[in-house]
PDB file of N, CA and C in Angstrom:
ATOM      1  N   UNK A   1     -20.350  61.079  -7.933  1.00  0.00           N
ATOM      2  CA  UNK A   1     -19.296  60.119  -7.819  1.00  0.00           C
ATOM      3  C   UNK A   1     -19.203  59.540  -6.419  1.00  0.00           C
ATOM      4  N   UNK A   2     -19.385  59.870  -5.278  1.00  0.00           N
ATOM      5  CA  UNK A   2     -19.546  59.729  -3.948  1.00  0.00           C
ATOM      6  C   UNK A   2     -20.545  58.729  -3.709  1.00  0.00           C
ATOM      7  N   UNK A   3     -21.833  58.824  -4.280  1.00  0.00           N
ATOM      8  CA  UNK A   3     -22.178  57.928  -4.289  1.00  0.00           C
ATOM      9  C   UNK A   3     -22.300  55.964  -5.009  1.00  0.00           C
ATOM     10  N   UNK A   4     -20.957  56.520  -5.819  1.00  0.00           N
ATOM     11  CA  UNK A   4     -20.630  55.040  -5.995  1.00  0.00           C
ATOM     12  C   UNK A   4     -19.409  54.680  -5.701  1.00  0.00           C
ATOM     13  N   UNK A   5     -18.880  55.338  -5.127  1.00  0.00           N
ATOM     14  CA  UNK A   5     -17.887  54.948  -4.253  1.00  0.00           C
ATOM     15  C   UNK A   5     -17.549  54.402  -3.403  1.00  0.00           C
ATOM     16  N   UNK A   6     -18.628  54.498  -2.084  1.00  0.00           N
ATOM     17  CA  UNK A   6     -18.685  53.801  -1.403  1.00  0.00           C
ATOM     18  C   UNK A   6     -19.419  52.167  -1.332  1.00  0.00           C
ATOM     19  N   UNK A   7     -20.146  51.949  -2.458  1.00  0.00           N
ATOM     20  CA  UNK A   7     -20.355  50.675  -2.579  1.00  0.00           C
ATOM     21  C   UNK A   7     -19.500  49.948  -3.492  1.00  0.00           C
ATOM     22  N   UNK A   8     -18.310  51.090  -4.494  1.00  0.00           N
ATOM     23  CA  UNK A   8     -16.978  50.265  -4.714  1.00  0.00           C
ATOM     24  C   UNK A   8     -15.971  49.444  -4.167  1.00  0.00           C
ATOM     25  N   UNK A   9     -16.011  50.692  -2.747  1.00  0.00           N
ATOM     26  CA  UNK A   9     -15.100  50.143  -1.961  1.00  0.00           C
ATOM     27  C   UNK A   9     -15.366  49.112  -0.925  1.00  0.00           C
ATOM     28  N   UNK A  10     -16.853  49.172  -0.851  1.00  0.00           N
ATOM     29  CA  UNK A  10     -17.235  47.779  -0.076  1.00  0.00           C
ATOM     30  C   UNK A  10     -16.936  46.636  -0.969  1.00  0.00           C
ATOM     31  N   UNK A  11     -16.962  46.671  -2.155  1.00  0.00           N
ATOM     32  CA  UNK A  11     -17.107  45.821  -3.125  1.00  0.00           C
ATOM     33  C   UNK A  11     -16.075  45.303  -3.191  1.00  0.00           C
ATOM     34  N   UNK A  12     -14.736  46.416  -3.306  1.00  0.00           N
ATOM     35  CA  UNK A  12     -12.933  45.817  -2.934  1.00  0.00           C
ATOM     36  C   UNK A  12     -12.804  45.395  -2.124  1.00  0.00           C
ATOM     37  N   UNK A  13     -13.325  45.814  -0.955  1.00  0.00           N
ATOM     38  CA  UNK A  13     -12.979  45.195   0.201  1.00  0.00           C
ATOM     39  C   UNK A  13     -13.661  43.578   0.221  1.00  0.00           C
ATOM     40  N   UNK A  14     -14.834  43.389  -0.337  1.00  0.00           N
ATOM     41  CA  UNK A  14     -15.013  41.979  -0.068  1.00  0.00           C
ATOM     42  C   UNK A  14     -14.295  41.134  -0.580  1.00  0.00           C
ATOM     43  N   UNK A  15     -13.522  41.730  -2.376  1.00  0.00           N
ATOM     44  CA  UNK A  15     -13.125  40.727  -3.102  1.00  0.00           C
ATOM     45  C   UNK A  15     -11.725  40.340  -2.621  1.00  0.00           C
ATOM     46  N   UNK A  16     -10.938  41.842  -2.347  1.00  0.00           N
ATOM     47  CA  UNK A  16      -9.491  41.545  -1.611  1.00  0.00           C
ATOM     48  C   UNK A  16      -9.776  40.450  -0.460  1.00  0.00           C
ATOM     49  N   UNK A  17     -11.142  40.363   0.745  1.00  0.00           N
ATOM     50  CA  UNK A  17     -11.315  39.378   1.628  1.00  0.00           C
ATOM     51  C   UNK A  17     -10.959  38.152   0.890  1.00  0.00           C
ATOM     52  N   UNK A  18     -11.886  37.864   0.108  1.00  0.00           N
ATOM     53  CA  UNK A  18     -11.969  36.644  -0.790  1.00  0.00           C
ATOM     54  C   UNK A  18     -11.119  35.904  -1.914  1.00  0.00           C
ATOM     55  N   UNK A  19      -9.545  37.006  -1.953  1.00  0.00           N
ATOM     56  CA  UNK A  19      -8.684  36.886  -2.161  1.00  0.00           C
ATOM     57  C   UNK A  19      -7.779  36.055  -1.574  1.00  0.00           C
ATOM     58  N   UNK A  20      -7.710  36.708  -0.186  1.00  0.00           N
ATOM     59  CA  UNK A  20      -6.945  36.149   1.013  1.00  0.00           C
ATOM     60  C   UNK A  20      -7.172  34.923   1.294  1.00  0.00           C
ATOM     61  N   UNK A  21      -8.465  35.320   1.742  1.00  0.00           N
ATOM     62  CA  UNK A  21      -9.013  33.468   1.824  1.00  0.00           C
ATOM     63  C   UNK A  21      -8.554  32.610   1.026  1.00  0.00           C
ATOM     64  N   UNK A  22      -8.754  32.839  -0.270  1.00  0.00           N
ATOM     65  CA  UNK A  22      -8.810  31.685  -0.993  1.00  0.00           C
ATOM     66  C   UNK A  22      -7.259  31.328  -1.012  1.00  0.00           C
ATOM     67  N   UNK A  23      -6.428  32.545  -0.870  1.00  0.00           N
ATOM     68  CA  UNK A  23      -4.853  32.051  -1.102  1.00  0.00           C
ATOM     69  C   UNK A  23      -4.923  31.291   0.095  1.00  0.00           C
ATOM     70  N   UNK A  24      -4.990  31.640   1.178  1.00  0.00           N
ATOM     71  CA  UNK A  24      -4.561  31.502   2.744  1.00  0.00           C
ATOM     72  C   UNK A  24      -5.130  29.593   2.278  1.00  0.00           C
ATOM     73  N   UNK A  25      -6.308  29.332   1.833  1.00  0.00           N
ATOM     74  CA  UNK A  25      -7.033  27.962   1.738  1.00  0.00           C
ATOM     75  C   UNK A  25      -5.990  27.402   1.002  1.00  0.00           C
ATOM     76  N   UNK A  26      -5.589  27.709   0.043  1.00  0.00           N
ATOM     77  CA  UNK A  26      -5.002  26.865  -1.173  1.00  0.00           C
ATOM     78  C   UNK A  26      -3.895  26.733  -0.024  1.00  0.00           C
ATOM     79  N   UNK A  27      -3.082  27.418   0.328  1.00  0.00           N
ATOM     80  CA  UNK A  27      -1.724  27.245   1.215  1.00  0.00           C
ATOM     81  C   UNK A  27      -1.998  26.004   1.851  1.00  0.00           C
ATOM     82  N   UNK A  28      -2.714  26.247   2.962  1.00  0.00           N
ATOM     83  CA  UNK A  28      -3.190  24.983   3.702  1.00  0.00           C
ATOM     84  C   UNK A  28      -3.290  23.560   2.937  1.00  0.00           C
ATOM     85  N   UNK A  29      -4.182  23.406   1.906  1.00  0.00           N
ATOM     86  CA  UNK A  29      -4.259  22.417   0.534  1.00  0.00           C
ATOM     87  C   UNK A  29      -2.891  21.950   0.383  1.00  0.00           C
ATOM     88  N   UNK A  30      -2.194  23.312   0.162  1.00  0.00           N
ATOM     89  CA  UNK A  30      -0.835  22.387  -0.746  1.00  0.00           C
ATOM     90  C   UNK A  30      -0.052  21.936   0.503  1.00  0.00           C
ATOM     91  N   UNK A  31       0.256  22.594   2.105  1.00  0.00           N
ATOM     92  CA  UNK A  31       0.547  21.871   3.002  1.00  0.00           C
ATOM     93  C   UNK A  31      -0.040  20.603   3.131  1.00  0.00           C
ATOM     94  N   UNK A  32      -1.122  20.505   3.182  1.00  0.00           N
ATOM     95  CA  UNK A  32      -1.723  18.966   3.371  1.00  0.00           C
ATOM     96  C   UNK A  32      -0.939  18.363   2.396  1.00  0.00           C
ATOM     97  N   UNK A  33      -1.314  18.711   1.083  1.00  0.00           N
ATOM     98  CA  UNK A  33      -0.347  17.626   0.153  1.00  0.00           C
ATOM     99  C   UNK A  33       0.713  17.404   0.117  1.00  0.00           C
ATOM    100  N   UNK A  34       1.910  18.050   0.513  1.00  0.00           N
ATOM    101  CA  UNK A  34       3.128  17.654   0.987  1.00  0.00           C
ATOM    102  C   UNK A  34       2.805  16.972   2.066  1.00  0.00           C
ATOM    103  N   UNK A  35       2.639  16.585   2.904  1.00  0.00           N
ATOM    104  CA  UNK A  35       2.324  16.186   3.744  1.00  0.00           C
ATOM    105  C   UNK A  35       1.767  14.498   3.674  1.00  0.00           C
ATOM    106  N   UNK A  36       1.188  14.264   2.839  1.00  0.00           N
ATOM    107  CA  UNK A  36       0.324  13.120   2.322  1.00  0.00           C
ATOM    108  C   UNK A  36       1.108  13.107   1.289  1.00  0.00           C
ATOM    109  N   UNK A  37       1.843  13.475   0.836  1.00  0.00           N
ATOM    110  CA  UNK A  37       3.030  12.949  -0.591  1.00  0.00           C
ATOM    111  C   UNK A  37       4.105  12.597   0.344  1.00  0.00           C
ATOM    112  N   UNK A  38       4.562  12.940   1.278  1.00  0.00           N
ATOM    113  CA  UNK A  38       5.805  12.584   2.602  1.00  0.00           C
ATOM    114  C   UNK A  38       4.996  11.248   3.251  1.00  0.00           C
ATOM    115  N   UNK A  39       4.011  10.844   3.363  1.00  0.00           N
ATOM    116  CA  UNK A  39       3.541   9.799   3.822  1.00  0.00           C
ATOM    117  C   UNK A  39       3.626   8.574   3.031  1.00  0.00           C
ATOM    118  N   UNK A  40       3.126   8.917   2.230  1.00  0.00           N
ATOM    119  CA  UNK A  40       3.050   8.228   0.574  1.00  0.00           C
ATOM    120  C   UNK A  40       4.279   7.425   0.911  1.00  0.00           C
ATOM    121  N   UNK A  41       5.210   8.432   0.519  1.00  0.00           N
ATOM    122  CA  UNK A  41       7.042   8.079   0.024  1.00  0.00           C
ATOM    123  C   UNK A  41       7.022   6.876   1.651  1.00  0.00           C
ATOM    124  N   UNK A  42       6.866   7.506   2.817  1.00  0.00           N
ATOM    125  CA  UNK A  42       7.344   6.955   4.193  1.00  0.00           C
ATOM    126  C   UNK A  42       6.540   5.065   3.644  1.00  0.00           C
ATOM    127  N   UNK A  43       5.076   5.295   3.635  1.00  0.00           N
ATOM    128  CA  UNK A  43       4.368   3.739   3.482  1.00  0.00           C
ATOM    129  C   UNK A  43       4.989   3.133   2.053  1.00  0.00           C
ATOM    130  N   UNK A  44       5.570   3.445   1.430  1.00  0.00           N
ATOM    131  CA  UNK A  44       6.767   2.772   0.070  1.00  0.00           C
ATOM    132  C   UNK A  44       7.896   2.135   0.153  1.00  0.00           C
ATOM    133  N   UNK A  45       8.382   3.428   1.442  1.00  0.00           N
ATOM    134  CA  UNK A  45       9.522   2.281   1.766  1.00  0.00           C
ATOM    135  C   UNK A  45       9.462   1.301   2.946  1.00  0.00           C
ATOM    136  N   UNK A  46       7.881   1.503   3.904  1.00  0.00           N
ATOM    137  CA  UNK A  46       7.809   0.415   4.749  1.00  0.00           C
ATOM    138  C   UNK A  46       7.402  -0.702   3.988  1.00  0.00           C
ATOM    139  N   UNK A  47       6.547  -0.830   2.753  1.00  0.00           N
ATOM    140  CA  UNK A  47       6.257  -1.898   1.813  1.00  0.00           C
ATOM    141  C   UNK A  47       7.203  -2.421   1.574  1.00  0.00           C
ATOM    142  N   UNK A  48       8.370  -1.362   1.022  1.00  0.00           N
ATOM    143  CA  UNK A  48       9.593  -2.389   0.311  1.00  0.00           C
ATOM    144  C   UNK A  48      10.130  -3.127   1.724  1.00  0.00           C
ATOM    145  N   UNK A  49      10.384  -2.782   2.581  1.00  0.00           N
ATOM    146  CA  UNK A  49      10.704  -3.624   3.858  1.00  0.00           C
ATOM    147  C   UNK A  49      10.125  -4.673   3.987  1.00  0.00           C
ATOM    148  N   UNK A  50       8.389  -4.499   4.085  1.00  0.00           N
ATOM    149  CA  UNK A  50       8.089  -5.658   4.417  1.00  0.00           C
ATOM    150  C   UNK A  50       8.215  -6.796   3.217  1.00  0.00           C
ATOM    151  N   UNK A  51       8.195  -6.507   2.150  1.00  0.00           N
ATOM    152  CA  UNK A  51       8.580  -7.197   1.006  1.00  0.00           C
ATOM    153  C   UNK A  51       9.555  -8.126   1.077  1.00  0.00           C
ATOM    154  N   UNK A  52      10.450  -7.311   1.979  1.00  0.00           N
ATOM    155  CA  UNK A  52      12.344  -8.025   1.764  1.00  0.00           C
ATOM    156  C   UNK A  52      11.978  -8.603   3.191  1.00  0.00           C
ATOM    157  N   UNK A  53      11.267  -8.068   4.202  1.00  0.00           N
ATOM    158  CA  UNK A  53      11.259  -9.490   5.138  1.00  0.00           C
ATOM    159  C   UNK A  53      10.354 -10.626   4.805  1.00  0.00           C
ATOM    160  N   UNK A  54       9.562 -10.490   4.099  1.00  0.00           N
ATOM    161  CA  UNK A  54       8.690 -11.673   3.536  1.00  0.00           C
ATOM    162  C   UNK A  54       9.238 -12.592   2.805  1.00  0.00           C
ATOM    163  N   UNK A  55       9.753 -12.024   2.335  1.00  0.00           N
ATOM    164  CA  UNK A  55      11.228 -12.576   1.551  1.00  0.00           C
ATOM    165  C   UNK A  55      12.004 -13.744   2.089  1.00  0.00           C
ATOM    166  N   UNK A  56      12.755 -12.759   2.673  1.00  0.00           N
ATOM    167  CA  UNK A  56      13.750 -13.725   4.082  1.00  0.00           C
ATOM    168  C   UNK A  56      12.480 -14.573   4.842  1.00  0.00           C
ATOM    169  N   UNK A  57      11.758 -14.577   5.139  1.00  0.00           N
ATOM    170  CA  UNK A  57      11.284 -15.404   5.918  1.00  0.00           C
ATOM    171  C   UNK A  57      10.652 -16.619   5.633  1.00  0.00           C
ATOM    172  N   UNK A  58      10.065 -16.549   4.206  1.00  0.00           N
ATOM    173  CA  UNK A  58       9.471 -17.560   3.342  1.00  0.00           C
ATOM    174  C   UNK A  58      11.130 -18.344   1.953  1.00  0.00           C
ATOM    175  N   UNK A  59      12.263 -18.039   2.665  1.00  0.00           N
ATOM    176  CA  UNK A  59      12.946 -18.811   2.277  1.00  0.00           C
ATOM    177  C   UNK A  59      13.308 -19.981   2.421  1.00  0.00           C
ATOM    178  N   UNK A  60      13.145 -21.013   1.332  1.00  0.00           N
ATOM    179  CA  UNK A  60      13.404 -21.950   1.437  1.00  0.00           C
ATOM    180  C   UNK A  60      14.069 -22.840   2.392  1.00  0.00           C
ATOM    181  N   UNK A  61      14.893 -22.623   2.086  1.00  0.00           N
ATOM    182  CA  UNK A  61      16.189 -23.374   3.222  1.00  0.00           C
ATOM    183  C   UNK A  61      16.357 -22.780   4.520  1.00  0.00           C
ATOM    184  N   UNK A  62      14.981 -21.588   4.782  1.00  0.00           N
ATOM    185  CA  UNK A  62      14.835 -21.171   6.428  1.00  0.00           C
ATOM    186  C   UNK A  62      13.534 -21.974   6.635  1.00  0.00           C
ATOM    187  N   UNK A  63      13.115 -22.321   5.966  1.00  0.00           N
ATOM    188  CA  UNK A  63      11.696 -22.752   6.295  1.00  0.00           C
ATOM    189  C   UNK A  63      12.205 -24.617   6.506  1.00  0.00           C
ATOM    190  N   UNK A  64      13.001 -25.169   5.798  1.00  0.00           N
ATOM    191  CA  UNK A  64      13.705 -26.422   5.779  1.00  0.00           C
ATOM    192  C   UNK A  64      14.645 -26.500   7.589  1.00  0.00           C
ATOM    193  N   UNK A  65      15.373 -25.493   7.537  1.00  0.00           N
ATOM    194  CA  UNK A  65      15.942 -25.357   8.965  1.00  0.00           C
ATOM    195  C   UNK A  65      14.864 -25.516  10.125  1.00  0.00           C
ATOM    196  N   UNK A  66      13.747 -24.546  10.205  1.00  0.00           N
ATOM    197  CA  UNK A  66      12.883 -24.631  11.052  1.00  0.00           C
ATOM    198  C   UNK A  66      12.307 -25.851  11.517  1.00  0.00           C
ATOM    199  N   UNK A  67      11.515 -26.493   9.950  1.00  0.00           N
ATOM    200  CA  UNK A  67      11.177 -27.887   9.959  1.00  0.00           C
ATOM    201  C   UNK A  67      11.950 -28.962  10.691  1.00  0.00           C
ATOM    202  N   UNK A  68      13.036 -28.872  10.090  1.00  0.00           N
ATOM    203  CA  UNK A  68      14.058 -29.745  10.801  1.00  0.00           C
ATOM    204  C   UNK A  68      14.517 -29.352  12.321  1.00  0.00           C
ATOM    205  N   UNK A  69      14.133 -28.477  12.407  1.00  0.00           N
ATOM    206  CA  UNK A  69      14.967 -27.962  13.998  1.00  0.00           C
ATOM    207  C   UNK A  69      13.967 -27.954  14.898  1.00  0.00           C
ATOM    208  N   UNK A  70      12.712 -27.579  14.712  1.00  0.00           N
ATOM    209  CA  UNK A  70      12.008 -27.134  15.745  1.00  0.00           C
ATOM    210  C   UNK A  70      10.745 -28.132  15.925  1.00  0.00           C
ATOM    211  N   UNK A  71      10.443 -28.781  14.787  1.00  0.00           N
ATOM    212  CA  UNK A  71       9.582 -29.598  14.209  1.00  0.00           C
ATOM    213  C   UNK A  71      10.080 -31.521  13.569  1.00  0.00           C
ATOM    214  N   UNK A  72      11.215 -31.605  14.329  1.00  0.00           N
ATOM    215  CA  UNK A  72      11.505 -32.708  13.721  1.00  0.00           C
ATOM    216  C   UNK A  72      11.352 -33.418  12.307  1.00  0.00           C
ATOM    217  N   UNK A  73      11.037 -32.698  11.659  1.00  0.00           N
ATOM    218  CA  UNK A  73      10.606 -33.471  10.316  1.00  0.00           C
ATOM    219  C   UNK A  73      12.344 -33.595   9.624  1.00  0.00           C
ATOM    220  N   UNK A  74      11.802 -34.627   9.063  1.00  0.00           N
ATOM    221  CA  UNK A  74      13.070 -34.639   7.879  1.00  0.00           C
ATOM    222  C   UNK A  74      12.098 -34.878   6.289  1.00  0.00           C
ATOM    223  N   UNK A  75      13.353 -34.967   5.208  1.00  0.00           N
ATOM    224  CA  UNK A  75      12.768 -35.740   3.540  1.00  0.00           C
ATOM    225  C   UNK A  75      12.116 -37.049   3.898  1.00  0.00           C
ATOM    226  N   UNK A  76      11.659 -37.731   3.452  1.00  0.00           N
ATOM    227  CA  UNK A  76      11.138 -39.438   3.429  1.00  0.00           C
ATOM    228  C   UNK A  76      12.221 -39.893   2.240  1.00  0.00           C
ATOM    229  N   UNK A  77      12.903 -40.622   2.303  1.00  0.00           N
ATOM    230  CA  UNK A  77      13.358 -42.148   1.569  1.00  0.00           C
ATOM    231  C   UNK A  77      12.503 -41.607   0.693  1.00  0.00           C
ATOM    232  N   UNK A  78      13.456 -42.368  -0.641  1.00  0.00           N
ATOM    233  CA  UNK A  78      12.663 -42.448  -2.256  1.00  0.00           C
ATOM    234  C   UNK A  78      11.968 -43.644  -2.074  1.00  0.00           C
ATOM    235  N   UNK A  79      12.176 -44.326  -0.933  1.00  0.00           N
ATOM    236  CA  UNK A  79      10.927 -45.441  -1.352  1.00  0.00           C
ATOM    237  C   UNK A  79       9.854 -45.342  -0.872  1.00  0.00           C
ATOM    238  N   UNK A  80       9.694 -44.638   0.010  1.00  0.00           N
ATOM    239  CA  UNK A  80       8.881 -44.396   0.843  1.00  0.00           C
ATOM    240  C   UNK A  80       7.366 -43.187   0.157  1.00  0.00           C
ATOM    241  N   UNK A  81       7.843 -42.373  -1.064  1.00  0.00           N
ATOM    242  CA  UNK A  81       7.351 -41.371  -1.715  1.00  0.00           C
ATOM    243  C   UNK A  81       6.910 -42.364  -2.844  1.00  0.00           C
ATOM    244  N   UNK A  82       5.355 -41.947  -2.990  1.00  0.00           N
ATOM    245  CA  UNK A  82       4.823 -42.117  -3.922  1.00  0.00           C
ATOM    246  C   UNK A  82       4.363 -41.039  -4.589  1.00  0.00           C
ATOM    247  N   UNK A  83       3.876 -41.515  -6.407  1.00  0.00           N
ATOM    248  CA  UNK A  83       3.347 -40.226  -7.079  1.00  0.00           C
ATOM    249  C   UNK A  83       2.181 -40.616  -7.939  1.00  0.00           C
ATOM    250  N   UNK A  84       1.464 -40.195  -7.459  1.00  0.00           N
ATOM    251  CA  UNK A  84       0.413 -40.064  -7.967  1.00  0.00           C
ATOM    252  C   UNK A  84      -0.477 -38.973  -9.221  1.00  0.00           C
ATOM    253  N   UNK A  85      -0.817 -39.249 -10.054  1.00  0.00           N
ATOM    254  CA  UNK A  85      -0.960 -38.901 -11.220  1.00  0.00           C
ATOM    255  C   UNK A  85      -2.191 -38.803 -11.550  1.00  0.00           C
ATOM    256  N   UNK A  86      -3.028 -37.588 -11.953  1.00  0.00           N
ATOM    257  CA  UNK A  86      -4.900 -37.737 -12.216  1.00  0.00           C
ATOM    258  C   UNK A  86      -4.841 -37.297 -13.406  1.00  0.00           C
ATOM    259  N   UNK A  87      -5.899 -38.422 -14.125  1.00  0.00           N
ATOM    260  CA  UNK A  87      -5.993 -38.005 -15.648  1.00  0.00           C
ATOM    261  C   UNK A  87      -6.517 -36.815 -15.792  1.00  0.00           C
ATOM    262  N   UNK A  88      -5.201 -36.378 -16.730  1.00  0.00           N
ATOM    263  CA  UNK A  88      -6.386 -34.866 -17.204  1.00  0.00           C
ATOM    264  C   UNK A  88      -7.680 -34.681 -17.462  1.00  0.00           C
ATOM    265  N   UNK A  89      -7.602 -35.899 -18.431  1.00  0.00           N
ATOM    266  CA  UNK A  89      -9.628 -35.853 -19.449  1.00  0.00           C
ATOM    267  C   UNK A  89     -10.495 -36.167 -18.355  1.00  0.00           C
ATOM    268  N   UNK A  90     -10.239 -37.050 -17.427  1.00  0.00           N
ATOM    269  CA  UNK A  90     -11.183 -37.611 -16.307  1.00  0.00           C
ATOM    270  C   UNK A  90     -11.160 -36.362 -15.484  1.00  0.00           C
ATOM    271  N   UNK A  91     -12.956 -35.694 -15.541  1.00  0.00           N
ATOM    272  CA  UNK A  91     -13.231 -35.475 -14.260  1.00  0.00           C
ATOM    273  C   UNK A  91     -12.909 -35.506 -13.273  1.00  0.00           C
ATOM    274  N   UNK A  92     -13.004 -34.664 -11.756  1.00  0.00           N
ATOM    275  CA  UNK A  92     -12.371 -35.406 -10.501  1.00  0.00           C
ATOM    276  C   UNK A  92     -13.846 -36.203  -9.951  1.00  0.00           C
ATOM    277  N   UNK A  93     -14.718 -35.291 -10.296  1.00  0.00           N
ATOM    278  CA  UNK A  93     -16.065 -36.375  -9.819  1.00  0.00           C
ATOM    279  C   UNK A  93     -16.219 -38.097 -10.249  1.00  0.00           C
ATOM    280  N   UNK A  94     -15.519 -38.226 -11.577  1.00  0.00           N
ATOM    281  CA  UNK A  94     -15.779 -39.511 -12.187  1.00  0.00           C
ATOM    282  C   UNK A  94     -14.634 -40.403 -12.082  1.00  0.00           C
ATOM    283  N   UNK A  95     -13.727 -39.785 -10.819  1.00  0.00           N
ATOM    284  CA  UNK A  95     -12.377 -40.915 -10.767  1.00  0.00           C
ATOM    285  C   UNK A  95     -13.025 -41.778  -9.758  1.00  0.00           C
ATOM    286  N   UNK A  96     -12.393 -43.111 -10.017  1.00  0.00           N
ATOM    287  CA  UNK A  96     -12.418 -43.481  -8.355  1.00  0.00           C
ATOM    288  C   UNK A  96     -11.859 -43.428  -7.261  1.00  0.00           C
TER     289      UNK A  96
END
């Protein structure tokens, strides 16, 4: 019996090693993933931000203010606006 004993207990001893490890690894794993799931959530709500400033900034009547304020432009007169109209069926190559 002595003699298989001691290559039992080498044998426990490696697997208990390889126990540890592998828990001790997985720990680390699931830290990382909290970690990268807390990031996740953080870049979601900087999206929704930038969303709602893209928002505000491509609004209409801020983009009309600007024009007008910083850029002099105004509307043109209805007489001044023309409209122009391309036949559907016609090609754009075959208009004149």
């Amino acid at each position: 019996m002595s003699k298989l004993t001691v290559p039992l207990a080498i044998m426990l001893a490696v697997c208990a090693l390889a126990v540890v490890t592998a828990r001790h690894q997985a720990r680390k794993l699931f830290v990382e993933l909290q970690s990268m799931e807390r990031h996740g959530r953080e870049l979601d709500i900087e999206w929704g931000r930038l969303q709602l400033e893209q928002s505000t900034w491509s609004m209409h009547s801020r983009i009309e203010q600007i024009a007008q304020g910083q850029l002099h432009m105004s509307v043109p007169d209805l007489k001044h606006i023309q409209v122009i109209r391309a036949d559907v069926d016609t090609p754009a190559e075959a208009r004149p």
